[in-house]
C-alpha atoms as a PDB file:
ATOM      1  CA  UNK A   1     -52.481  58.980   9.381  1.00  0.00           C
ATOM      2  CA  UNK A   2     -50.997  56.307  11.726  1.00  0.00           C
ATOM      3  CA  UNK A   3     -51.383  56.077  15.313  1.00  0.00           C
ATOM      4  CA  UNK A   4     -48.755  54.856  17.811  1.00  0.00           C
ATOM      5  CA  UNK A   5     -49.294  53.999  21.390  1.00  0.00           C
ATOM      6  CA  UNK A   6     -48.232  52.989  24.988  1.00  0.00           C
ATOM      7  CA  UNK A   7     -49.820  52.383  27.978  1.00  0.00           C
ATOM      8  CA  UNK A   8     -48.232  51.651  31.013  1.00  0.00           C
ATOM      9  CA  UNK A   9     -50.183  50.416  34.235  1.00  0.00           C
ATOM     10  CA  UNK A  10     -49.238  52.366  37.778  1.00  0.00           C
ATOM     11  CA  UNK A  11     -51.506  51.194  40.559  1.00  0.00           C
ATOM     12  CA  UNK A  12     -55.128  51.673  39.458  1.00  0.00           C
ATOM     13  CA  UNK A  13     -54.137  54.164  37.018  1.00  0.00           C
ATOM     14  CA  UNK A  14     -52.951  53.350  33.161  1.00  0.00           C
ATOM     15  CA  UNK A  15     -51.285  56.342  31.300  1.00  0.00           C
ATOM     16  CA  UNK A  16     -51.724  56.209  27.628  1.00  0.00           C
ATOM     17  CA  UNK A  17     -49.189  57.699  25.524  1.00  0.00           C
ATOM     18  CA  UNK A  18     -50.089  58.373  21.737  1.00  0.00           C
ATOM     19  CA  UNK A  19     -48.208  59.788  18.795  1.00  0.00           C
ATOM     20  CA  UNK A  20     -50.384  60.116  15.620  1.00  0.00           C
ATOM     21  CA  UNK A  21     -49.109  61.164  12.381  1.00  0.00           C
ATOM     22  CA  UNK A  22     -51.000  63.854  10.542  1.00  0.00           C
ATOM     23  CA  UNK A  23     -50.248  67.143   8.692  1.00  0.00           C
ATOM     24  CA  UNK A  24     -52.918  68.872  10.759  1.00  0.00           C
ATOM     25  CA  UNK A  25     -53.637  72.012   8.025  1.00  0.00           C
ATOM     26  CA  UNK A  26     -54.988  74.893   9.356  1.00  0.00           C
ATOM     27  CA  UNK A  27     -56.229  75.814   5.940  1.00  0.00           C
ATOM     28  CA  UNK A  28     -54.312  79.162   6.435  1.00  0.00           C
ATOM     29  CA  UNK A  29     -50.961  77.883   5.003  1.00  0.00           C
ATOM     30  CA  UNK A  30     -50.262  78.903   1.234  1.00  0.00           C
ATOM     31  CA  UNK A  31     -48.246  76.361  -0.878  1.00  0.00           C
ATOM     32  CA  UNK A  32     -44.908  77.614  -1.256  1.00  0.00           C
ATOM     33  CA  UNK A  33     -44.604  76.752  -5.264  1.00  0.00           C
ATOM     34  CA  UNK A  34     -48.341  77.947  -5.687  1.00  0.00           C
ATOM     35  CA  UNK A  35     -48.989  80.522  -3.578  1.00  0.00           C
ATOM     36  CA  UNK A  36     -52.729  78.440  -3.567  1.00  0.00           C
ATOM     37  CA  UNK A  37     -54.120  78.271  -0.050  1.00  0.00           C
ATOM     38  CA  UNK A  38     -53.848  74.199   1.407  1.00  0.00           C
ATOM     39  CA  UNK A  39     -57.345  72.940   2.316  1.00  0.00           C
ATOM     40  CA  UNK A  40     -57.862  72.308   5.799  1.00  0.00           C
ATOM     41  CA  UNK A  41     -56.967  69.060   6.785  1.00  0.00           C
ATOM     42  CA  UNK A  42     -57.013  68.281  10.743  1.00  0.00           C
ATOM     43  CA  UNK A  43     -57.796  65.716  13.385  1.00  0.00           C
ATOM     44  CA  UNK A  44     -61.395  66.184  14.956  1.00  0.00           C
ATOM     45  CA  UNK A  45     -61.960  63.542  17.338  1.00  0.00           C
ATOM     46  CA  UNK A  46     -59.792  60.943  19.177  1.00  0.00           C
ATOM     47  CA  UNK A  47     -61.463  58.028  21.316  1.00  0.00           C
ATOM     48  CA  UNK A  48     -59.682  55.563  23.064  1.00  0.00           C
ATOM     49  CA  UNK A  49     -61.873  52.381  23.972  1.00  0.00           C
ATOM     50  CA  UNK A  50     -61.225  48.907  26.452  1.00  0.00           C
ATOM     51  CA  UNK A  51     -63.046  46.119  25.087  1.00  0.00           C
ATOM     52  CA  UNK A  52     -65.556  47.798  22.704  1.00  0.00           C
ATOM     53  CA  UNK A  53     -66.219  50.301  25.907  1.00  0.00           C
ATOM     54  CA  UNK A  54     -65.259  53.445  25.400  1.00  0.00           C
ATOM     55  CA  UNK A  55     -63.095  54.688  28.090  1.00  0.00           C
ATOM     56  CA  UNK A  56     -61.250  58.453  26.787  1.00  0.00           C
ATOM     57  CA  UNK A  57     -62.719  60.707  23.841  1.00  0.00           C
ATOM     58  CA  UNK A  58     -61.552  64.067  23.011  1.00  0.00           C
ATOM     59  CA  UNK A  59     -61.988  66.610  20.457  1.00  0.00           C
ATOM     60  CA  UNK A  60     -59.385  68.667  18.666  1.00  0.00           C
ATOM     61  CA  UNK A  61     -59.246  71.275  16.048  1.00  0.00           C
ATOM     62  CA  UNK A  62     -57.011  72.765  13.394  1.00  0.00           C
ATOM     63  CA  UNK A  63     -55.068  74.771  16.147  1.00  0.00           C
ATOM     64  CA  UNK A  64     -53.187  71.234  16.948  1.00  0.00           C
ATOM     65  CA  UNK A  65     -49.762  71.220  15.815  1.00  0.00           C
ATOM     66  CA  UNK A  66     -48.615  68.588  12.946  1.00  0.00           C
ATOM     67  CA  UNK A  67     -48.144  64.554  14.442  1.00  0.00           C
ATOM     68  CA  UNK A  68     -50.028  65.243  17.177  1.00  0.00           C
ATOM     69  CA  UNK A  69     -49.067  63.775  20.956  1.00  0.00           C
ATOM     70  CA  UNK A  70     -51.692  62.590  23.517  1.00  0.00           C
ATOM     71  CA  UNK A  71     -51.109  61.735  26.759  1.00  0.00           C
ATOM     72  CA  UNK A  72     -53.801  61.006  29.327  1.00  0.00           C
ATOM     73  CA  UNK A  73     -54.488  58.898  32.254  1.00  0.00           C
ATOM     74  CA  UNK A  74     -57.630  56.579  32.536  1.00  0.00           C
ATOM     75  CA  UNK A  75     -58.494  53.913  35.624  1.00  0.00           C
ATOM     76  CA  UNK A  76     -60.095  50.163  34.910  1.00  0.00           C
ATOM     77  CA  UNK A  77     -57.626  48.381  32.459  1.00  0.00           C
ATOM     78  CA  UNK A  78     -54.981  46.414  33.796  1.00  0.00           C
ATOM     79  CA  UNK A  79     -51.939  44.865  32.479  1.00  0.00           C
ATOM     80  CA  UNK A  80     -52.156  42.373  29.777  1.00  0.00           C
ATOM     81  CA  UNK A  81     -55.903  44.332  28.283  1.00  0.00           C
ATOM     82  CA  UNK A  82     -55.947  45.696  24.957  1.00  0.00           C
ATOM     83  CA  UNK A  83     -56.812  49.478  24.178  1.00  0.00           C
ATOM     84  CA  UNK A  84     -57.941  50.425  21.085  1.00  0.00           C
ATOM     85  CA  UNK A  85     -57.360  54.202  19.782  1.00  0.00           C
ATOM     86  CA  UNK A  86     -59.391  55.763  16.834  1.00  0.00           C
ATOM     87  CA  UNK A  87     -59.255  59.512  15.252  1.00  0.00           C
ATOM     88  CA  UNK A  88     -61.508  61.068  13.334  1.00  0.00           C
ATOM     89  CA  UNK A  89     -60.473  64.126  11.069  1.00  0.00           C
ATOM     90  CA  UNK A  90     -62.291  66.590   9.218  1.00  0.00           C
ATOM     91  CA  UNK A  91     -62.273  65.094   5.738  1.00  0.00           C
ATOM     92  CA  UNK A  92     -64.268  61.989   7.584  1.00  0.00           C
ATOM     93  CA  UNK A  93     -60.983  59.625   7.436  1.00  0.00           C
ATOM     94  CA  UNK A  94     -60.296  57.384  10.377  1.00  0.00           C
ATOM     95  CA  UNK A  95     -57.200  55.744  11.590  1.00  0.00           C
ATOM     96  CA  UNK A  96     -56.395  52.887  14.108  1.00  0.00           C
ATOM     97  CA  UNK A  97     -54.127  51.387  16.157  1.00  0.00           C
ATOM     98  CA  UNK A  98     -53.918  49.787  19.538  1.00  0.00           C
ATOM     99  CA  UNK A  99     -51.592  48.883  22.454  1.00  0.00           C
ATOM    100  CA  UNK A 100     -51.251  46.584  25.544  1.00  0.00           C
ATOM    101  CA  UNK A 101     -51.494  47.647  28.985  1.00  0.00           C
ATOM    102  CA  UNK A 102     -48.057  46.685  30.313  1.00  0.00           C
END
């Protein structure tokens, strides 16, 4: 996994933009040499926090379509603060990443 983000300051508003990449298996999907079912394998949970405060948090499911984009809106950062992003999938991995609130 590997999370890339923007955020972009608008007033009193900040919209976060995030692109993770993931497989995001529904556990339907056969393997083509195979024919074996692939596990599931899918991003649960993705927070978003502003100085250890968390600010955003959403949960998602295997229904999510592979590299998964985010976009959302939050109000209190301002330009220059750091926001830190974190996912959660099913398997119990996490994955990081952060941006600056230009």
């Amino acid at each position: 996994m590997t999370i890339k983000c923007k955020a972009k300051a608008n007033g009193d508003a900040v919209e976060v933009k995030v692109l993770m990449k993931h497989a995001m298996e529904t556990g339907l999907s056969k393997d083509k040499k195979t024919g074996e079912l692939i596990p599931a394998h899918y991003i649960t949970e993705v927070s978003c926090s502003l100085n250890g405060a968390e600010i955003f948090r959403c949960n998602l499911g295997p229904a999510i379509s592979k590299n998964p984009y985010l976009s959302f809106i939050v109000y209190g950062p301002k330009a220059g603060d750091t926001l830190q992003l974190t996912s959660l999938d099913n398997m119990g991995k996490t994955d990081s990443g952060e941006t600056v609130v230009k």
